[in-house]
C-alpha atoms as a PDB file:
ATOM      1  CA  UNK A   1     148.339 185.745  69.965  1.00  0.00           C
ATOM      2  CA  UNK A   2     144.875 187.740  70.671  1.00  0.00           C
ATOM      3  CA  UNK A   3     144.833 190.958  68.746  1.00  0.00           C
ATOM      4  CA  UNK A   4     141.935 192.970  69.140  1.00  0.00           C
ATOM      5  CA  UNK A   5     140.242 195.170  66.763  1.00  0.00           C
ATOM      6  CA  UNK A   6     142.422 198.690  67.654  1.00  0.00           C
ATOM      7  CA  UNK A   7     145.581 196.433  67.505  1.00  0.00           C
ATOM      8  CA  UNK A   8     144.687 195.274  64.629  1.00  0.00           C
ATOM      9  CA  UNK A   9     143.971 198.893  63.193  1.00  0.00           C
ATOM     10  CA  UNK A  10     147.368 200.262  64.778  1.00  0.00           C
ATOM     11  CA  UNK A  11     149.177 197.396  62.498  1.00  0.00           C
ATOM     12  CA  UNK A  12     147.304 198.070  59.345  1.00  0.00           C
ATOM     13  CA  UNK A  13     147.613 201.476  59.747  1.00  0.00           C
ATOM     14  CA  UNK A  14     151.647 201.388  60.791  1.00  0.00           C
ATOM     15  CA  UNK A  15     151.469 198.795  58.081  1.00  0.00           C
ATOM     16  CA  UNK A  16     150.386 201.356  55.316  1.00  0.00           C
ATOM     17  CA  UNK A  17     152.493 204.077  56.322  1.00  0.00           C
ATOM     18  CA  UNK A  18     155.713 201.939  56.241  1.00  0.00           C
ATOM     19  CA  UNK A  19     155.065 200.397  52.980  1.00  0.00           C
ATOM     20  CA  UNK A  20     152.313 201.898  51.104  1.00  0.00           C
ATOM     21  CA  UNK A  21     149.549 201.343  49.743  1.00  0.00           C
ATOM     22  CA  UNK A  22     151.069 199.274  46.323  1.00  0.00           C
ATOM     23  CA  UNK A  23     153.154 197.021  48.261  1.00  0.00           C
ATOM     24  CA  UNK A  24     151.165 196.557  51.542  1.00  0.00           C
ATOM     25  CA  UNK A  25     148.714 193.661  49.337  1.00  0.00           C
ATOM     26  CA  UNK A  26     151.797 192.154  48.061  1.00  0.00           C
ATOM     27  CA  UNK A  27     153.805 192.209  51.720  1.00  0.00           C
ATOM     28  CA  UNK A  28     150.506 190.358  53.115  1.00  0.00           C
ATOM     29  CA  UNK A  29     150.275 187.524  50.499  1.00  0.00           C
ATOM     30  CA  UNK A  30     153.428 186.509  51.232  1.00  0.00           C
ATOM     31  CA  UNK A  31     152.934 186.629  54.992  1.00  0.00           C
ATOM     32  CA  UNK A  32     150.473 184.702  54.167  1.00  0.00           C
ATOM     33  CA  UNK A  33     152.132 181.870  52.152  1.00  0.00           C
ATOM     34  CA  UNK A  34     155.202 181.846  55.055  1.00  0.00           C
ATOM     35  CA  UNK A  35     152.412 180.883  57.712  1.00  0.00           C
ATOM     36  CA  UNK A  36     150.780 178.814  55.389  1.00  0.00           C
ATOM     37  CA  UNK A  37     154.198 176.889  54.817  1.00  0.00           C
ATOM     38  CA  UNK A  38     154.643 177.217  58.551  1.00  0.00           C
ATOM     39  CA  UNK A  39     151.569 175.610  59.490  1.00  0.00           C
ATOM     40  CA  UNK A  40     152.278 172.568  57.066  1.00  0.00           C
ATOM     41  CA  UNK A  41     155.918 171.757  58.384  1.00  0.00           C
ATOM     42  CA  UNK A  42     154.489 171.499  61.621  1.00  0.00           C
ATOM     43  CA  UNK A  43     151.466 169.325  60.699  1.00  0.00           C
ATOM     44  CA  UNK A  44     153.880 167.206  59.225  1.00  0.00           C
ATOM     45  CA  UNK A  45     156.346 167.266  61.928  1.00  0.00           C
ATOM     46  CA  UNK A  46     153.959 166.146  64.047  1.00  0.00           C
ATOM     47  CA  UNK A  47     151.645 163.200  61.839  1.00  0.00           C
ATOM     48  CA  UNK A  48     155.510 161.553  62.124  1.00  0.00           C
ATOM     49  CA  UNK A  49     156.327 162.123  65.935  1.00  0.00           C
ATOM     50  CA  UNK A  50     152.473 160.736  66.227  1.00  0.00           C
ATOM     51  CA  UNK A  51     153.044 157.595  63.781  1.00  0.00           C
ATOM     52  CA  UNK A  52     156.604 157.242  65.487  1.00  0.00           C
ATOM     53  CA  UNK A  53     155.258 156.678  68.860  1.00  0.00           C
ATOM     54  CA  UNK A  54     152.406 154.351  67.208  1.00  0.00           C
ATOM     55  CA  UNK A  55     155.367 152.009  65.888  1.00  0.00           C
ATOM     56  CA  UNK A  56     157.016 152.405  69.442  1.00  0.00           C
ATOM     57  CA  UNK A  57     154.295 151.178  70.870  1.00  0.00           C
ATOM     58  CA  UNK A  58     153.836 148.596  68.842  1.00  0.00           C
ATOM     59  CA  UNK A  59     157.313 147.273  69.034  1.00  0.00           C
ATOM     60  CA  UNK A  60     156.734 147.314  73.267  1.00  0.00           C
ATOM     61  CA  UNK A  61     153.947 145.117  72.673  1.00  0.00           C
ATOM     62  CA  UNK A  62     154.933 142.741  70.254  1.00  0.00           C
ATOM     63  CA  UNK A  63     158.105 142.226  73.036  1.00  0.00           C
ATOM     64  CA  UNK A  64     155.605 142.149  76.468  1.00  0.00           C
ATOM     65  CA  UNK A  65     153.610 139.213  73.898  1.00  0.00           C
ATOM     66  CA  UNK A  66     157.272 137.404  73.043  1.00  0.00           C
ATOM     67  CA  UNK A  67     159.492 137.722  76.089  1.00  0.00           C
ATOM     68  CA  UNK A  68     157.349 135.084  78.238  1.00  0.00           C
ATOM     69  CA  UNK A  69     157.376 132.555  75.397  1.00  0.00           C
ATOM     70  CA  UNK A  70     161.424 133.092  74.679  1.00  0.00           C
ATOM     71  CA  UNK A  71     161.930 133.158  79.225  1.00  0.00           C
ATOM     72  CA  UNK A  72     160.055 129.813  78.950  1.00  0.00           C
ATOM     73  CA  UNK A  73     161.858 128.345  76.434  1.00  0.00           C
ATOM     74  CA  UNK A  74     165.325 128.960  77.646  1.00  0.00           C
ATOM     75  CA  UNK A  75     163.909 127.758  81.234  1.00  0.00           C
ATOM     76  CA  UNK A  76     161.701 125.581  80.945  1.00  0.00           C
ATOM     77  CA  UNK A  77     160.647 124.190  84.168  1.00  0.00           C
ATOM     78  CA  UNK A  78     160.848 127.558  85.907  1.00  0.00           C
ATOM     79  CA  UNK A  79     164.067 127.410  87.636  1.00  0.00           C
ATOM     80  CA  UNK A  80     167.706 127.453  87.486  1.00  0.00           C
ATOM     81  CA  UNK A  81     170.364 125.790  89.225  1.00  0.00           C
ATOM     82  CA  UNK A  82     167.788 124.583  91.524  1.00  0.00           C
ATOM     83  CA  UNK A  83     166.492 128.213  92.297  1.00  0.00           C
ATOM     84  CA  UNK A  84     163.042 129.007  91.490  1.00  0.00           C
ATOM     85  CA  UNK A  85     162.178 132.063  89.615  1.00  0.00           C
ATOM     86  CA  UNK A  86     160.034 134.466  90.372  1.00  0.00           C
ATOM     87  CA  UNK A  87     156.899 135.078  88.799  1.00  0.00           C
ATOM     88  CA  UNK A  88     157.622 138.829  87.349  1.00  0.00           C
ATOM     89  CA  UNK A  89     153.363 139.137  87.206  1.00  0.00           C
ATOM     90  CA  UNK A  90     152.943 138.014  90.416  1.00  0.00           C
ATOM     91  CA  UNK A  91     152.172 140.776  93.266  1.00  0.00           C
ATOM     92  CA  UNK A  92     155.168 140.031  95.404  1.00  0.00           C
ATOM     93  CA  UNK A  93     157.957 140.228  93.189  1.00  0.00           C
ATOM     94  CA  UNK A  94     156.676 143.380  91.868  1.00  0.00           C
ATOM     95  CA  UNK A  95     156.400 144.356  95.501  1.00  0.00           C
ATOM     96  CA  UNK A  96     159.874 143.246  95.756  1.00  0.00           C
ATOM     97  CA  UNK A  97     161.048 145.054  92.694  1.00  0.00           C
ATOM     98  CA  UNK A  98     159.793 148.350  94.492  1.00  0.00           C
ATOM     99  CA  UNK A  99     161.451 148.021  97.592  1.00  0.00           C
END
């Protein structure tokens, strides 16, 4: 929101004729404190999306670091049945997967 100066005049003014000039002070600190408490909630909101996707990413690559080692160990010498595998790094079967 960009205010400028005679906008900000025309509320103070409107501001003091509504409510006076006793409670006008009072009406602003606690405008204040509501943004204040505004502005926290959302900082906070958002340090625990941020460390949310952290562990999220984390968790992807702790399983891209496992899944080859578990793969080879249930097949071992790269094929099943007699059928060769494909290599999921290799440029073709990623090719493949694309098509």
């Amino acid at each position: 929101m960009n205010l400028g100066f005679s906008e900000m005049l025309f509320l103070s003014l409107l501001g003091l004729l509504l409510f006076g000039p006793k409670r006008l002070p009072e009406i602003g600190r606690q405008l204040g404190r509501a943004m204040s408490e505004i502005k926290r909630a959302s900082s906070t909101f958002q340090l625990q999306i941020e460390e949310e996707v952290r562990s999220m990413e984390a968790d992807a690559a702790q399983i891209a670091t496992t899944l080859p080692a578990i793969t080879e160990s249930l097949v071992p010498d790269g094929a099943v049945n007699g059928f060769a595998l494909p290599d999921v790094g290799s440029a073709a079967a990623q090719e493949a997967a694309h098509v």
